[in-house]
N, C-alpha and C. Protein backbone atom coordinates (compact mmCIF):
# COMPACT_ATOMS: atom_id res chain seq x y z
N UNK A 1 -7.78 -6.60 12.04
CA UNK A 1 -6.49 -7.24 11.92
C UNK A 1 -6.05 -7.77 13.27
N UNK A 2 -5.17 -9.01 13.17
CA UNK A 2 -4.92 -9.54 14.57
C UNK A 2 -3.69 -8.58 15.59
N UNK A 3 -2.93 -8.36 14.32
CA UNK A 3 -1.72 -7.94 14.94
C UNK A 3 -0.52 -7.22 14.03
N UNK A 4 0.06 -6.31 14.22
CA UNK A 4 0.79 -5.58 13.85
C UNK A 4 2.45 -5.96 13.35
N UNK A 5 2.96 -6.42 12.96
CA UNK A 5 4.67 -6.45 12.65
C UNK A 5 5.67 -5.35 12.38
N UNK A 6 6.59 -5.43 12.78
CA UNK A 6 7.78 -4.41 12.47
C UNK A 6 8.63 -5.33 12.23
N UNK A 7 9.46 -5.27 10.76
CA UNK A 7 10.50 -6.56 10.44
C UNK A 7 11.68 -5.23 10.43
N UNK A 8 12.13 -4.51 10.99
CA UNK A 8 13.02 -3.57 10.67
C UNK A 8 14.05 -4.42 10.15
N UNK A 9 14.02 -3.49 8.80
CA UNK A 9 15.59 -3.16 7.47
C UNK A 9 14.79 -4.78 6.70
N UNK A 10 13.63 -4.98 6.41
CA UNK A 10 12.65 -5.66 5.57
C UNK A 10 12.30 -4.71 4.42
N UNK A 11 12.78 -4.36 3.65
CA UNK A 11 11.91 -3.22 2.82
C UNK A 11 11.02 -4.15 1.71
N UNK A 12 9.75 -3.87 2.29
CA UNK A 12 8.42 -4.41 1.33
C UNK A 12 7.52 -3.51 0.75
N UNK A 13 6.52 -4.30 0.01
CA UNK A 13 5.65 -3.73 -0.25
C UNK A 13 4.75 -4.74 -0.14
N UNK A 14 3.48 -4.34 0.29
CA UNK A 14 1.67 -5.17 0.52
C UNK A 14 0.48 -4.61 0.01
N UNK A 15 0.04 -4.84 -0.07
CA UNK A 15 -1.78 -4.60 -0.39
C UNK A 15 -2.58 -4.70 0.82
N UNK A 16 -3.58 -3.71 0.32
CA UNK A 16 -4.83 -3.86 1.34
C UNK A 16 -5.85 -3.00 0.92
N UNK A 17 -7.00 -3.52 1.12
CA UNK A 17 -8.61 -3.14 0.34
C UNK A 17 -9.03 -1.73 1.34
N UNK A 18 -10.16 -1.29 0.74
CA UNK A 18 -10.58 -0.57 2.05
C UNK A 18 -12.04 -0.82 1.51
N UNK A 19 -13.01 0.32 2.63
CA UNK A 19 -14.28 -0.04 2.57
C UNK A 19 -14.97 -0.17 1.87
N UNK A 20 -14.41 0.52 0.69
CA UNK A 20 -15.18 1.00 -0.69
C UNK A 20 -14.51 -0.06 -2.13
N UNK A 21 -14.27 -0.86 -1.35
CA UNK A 21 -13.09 -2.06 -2.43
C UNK A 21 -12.22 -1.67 -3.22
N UNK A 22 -11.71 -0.20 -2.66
CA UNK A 22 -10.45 -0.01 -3.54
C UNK A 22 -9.61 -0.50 -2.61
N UNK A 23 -8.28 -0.62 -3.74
CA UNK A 23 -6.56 -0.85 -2.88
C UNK A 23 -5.86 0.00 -3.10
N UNK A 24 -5.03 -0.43 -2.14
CA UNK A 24 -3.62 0.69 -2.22
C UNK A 24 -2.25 -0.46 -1.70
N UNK A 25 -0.84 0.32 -2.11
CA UNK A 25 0.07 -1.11 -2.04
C UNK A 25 0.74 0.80 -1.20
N UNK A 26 1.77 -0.26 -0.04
CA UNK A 26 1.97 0.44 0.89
C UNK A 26 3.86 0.06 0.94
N UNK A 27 4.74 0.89 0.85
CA UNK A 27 6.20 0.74 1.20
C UNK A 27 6.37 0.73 2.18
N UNK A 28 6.93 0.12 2.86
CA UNK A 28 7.86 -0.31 4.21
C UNK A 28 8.74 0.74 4.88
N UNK A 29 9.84 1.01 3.49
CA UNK A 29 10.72 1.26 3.59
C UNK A 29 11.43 0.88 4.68
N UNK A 30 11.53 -0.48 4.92
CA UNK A 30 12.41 -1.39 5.93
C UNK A 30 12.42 -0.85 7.18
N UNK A 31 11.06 0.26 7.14
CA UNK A 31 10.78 0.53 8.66
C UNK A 31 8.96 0.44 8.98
N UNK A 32 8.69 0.39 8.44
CA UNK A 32 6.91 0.64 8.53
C UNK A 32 6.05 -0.51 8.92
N UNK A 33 5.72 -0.61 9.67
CA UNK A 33 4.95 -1.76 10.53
C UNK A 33 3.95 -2.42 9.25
N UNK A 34 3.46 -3.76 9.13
CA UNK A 34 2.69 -4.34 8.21
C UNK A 34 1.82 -5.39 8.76
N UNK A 35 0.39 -5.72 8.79
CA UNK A 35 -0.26 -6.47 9.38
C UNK A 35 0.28 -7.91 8.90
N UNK A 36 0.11 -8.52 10.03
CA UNK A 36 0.56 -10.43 10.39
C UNK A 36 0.02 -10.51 8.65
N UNK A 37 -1.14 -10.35 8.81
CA UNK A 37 -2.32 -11.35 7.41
C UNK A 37 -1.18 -11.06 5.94
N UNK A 38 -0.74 -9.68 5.87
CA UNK A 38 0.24 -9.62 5.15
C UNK A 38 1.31 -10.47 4.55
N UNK A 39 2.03 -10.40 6.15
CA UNK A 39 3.17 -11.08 6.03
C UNK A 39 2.95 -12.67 5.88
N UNK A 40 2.06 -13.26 6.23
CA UNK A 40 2.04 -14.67 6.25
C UNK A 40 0.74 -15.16 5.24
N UNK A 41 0.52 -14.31 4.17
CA UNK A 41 -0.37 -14.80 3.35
C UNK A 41 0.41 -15.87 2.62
N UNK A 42 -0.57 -16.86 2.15
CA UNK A 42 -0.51 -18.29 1.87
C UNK A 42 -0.12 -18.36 -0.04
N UNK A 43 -1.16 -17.24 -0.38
CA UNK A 43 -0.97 -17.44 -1.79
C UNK A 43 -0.14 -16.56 -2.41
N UNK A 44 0.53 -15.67 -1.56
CA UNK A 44 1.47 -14.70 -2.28
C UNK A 44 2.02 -14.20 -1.61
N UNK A 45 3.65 -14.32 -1.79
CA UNK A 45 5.07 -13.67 -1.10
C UNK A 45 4.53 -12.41 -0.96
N UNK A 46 5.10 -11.77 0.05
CA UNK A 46 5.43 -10.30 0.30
C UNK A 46 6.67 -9.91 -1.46
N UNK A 47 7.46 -10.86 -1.49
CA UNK A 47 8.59 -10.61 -2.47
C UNK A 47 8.16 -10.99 -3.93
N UNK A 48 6.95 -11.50 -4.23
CA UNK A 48 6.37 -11.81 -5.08
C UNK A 48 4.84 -10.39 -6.03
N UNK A 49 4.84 -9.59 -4.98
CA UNK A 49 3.68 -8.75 -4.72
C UNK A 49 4.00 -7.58 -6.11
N UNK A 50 4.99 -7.15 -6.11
CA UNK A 50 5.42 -5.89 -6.94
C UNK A 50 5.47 -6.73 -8.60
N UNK A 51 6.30 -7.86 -8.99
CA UNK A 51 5.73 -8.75 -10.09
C UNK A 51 4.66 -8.74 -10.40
N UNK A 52 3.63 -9.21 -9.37
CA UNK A 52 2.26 -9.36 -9.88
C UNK A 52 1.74 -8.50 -10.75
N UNK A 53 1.80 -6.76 -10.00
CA UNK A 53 0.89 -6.37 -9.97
C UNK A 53 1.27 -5.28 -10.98
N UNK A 54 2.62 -5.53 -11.69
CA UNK A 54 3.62 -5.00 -12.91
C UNK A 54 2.35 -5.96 -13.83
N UNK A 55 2.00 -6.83 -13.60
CA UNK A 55 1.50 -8.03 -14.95
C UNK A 55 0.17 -6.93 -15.00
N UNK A 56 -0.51 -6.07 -14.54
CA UNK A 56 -2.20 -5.10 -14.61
C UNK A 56 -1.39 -4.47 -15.93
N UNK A 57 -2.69 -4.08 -16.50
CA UNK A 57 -1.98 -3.09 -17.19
C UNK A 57 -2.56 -1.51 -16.51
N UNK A 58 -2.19 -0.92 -17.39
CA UNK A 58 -2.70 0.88 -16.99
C UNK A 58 -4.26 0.79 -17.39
N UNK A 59 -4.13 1.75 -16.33
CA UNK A 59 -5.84 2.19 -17.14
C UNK A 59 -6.15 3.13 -16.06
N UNK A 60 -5.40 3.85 -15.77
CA UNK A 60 -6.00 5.52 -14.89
C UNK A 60 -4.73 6.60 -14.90
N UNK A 61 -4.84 8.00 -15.31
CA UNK A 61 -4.06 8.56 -14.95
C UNK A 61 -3.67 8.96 -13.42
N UNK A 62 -3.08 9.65 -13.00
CA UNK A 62 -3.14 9.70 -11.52
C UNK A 62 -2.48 11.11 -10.93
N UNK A 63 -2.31 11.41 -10.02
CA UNK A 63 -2.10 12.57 -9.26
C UNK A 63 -0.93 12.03 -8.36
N UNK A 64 0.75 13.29 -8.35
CA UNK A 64 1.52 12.77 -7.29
C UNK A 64 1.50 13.69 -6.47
N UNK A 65 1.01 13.46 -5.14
CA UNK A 65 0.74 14.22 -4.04
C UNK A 65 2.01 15.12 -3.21
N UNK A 66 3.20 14.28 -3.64
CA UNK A 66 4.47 14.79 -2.78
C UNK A 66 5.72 14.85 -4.06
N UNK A 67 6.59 15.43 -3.92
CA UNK A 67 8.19 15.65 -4.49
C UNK A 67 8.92 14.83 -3.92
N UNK A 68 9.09 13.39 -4.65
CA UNK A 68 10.40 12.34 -4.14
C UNK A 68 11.25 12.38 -5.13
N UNK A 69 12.40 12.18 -5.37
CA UNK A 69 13.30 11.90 -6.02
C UNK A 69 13.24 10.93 -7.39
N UNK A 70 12.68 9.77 -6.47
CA UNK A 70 12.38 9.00 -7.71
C UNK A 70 11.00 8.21 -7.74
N UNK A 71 10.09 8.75 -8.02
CA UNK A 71 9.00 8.53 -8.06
C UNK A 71 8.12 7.15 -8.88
N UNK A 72 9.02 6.97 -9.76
CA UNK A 72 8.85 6.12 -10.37
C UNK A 72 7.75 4.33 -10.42
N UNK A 73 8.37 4.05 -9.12
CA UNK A 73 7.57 2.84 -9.30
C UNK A 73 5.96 3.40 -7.83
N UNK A 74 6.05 4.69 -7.44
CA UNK A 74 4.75 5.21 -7.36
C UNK A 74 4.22 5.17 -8.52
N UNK A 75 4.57 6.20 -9.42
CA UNK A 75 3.43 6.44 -10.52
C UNK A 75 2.93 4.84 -11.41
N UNK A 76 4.12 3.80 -11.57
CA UNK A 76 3.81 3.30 -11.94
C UNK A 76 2.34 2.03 -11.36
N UNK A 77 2.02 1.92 -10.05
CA UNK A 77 1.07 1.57 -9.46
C UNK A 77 -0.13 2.28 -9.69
N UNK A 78 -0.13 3.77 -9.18
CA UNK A 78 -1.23 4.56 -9.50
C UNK A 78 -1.53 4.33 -11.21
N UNK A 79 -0.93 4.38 -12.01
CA UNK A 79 -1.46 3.84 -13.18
C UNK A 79 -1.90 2.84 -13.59
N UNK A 80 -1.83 1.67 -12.73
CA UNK A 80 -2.51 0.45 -12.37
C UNK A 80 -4.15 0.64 -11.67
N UNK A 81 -4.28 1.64 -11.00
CA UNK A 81 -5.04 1.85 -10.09
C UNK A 81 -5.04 2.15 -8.83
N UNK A 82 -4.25 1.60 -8.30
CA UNK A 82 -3.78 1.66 -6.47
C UNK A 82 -3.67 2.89 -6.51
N UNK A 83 -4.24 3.28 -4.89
CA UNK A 83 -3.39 4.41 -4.11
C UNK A 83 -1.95 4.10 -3.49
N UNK A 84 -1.07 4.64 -3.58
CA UNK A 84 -0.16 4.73 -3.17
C UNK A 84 0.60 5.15 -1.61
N UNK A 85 0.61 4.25 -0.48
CA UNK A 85 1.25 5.03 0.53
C UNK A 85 2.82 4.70 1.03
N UNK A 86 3.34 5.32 1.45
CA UNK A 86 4.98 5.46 1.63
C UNK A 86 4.86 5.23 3.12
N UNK A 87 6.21 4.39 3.49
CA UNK A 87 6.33 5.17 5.18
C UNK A 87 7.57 5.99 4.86
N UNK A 88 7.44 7.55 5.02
CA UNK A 88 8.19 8.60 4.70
C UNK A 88 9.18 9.21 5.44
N UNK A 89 8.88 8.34 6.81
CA UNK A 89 9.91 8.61 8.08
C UNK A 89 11.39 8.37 8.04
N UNK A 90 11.80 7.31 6.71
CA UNK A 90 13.01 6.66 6.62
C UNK A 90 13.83 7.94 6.00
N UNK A 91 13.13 9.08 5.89
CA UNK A 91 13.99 10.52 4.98
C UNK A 91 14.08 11.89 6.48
N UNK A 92 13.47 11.01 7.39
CA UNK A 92 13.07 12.46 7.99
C UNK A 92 13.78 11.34 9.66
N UNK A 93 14.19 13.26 10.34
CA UNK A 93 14.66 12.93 11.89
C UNK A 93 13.65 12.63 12.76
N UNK A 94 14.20 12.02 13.65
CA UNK A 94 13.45 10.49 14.82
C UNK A 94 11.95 12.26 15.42
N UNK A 95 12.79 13.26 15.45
CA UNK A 95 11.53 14.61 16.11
C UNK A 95 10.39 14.82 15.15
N UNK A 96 11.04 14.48 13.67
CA UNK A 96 10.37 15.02 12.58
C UNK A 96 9.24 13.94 12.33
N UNK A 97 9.56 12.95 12.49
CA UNK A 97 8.70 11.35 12.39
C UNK A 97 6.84 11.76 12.47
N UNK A 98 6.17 10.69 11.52
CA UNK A 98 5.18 11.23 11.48
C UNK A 98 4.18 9.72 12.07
N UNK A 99 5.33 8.50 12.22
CA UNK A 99 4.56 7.23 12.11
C UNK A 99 3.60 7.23 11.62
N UNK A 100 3.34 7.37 10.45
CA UNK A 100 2.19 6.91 9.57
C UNK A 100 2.60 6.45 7.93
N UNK A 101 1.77 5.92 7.66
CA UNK A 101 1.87 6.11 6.02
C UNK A 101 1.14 7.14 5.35
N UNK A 102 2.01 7.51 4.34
CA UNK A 102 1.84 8.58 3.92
C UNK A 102 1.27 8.49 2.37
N UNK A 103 0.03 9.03 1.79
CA UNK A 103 -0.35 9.28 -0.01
C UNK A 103 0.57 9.81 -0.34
N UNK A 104 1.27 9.21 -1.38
CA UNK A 104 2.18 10.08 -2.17
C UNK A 104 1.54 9.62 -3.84
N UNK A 105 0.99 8.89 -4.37
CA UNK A 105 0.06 8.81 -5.58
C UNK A 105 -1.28 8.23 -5.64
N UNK A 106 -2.11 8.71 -6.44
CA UNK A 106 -3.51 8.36 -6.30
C UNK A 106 -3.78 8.16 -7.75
N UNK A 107 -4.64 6.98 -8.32
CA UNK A 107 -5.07 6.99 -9.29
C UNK A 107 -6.44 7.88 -9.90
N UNK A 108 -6.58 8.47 -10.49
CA UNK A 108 -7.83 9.01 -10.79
C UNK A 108 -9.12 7.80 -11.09
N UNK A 109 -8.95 7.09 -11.63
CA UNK A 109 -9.71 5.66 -11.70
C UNK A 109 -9.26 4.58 -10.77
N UNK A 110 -9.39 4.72 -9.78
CA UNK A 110 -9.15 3.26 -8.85
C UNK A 110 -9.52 1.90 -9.37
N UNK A 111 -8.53 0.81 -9.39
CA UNK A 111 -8.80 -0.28 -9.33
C UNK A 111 -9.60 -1.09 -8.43
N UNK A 112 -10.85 -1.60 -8.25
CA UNK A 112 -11.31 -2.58 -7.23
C UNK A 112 -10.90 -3.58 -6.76
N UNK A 113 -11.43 -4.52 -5.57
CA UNK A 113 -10.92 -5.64 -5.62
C UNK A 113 -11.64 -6.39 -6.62
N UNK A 114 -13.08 -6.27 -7.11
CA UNK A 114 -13.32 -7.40 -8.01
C UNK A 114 -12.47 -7.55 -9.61
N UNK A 115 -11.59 -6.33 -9.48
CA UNK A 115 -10.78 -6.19 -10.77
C UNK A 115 -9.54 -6.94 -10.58
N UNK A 116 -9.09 -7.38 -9.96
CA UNK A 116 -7.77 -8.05 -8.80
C UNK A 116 -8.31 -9.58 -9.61
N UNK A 117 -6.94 -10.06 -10.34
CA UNK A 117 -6.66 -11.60 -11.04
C UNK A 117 -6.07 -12.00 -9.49
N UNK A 118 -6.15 -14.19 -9.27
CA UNK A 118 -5.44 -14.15 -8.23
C UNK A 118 -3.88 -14.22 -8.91
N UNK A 119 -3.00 -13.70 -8.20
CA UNK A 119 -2.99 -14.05 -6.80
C UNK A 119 -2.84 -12.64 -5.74
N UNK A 120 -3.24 -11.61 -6.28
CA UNK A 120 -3.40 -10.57 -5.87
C UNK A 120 -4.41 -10.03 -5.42
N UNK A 121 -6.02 -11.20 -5.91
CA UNK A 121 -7.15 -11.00 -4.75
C UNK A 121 -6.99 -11.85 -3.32
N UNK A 122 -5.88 -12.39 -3.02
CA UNK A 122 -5.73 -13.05 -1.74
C UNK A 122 -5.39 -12.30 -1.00
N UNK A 123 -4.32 -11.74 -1.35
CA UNK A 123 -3.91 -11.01 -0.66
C UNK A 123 -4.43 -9.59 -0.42
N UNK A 124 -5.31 -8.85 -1.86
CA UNK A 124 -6.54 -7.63 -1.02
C UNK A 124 -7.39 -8.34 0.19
N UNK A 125 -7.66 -9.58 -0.24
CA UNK A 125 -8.74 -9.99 0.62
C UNK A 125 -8.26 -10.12 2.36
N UNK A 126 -6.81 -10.69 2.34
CA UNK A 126 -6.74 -10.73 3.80
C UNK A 126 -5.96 -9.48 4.82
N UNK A 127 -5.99 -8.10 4.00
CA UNK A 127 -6.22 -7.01 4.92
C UNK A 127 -7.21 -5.99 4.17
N UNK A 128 -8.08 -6.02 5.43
CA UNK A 128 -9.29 -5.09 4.34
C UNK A 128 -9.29 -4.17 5.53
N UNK A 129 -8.88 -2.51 5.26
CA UNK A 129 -8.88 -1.73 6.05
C UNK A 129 -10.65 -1.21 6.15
N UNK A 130 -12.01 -1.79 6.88
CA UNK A 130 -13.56 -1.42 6.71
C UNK A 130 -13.74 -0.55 7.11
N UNK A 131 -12.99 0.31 8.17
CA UNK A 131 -13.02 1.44 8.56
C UNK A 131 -12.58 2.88 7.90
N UNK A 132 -12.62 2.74 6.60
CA UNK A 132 -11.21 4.02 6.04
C UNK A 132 -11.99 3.76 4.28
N UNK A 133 -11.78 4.91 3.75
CA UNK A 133 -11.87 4.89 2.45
C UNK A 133 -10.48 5.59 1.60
N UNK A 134 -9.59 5.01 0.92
CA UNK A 134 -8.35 5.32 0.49
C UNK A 134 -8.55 7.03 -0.08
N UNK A 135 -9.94 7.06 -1.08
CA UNK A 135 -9.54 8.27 -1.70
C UNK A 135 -10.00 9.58 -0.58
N UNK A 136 -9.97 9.52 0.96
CA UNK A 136 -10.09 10.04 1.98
C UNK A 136 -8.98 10.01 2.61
N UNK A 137 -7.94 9.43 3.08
CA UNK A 137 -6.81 9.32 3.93
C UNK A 137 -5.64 9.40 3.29
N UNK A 138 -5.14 10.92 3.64
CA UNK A 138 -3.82 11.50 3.28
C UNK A 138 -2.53 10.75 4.39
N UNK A 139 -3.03 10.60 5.42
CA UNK A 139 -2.30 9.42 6.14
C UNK A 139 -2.94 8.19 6.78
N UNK A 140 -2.07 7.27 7.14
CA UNK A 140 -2.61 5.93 7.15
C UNK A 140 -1.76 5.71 8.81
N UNK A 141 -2.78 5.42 9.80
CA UNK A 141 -2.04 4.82 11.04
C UNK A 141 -2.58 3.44 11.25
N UNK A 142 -1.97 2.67 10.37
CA UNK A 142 -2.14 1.09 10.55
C UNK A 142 -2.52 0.61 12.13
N UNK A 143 -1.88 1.01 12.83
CA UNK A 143 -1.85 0.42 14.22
C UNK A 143 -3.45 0.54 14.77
N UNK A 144 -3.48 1.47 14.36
CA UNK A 144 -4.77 2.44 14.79
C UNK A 144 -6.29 1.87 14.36
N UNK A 145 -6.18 0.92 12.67
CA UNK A 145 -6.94 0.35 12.38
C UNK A 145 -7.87 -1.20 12.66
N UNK A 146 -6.83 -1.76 14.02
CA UNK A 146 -6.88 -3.17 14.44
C UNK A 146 -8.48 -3.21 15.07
C-alpha cells in the first residue's frame, strides 16, 4: 500500500483481500486509519460499500469473537462471508488504546475474492493485505502492512 489516511470523525467502512483471497470489511469508527487505494477507489464510494455488499446473500454461519452492544451489522457481513474488524479504540481510554483493528466476527465459510460481483471486486482488488491471512489475525495493524 502507498500510504495510510486518518479522516478523523469519517466513520466508514472498506474492504480488503488477504493472501489467501479471503476479505474482510473493516469500521473506522471515525477514527481508524484506511489505506489511500481505499479511499480513492474509482469504481466504488467508501459510502456506497455497505449497500453493495447487503445485495450477497448469506451463505456461512459465523462466530462473534467479542460482546458489543449492537452487533448487528457485524453478524450481518460475517454471514455474507467477510471477516469482520472494528477499530475498538473509539469505546476505550487514550492508555487503554490498542491502535489496531480488532476481529469481532468471522464467517465459518469465507467468501473469496473470485466470489466478489463488481463493484466490490475493485475494490478487494485495490487493497490486498499478501502478507496476513484473515482467518489468522485477531488484530490488524494496517500501518504495519505497507
Amino acid at each position: 500500500m502507498s500510504e495510510i489516511i486518518f479522516d478523523d470523525g469519517f466513520d466508514c467502512m472498506w474492504l480488503a483481500s488477504d493472501k489467501d483471497g479471503c476479505l474482510a470489511v473493516f469500521f473506522s469508527a471515525g477514527q481508524g486509519p484506511l489505506p489511500a487505494e481505499a479511499a480513492k477507489n474509482e469504481k466504488l464510494s467508501l459510502d456506497d460499500i455497505e449497500n453493495e455488499v447487503y445485495k450477497l446473500p448469506y451463505f456461512s454461519d459465523i462466530d462473534l469473537h467479542v460482546s458489543v452492544k449492537r452487533p448487528d451489522d457485524f453478524i450481518e457481513m460475517s454471514k455474507r462471508g467477510f471477516f469482520v474488524y472494528d477499530w475498538r479504540d473509539i469505546v476505550r481510554t487514550i492508555e487503554a488504546s490498542s491502535n489496531l483493528y480488532e476481529l469481532v466476527s468471522s464467517p465459518k465459510c469465507p467468501i473469496t475474492i473470485c466470489d466478489l460481483p463488481e463493484p466490490l471486486l475493485g475494490m478487494a482488488k485495490s487493497v490486498v493485505f499478501s502478507q496476513i491471512s484473515f482467518s489468522q489475525m485477531r488484530k490488524i495493524d494496517i500501518d504495519n502492512l505497507r
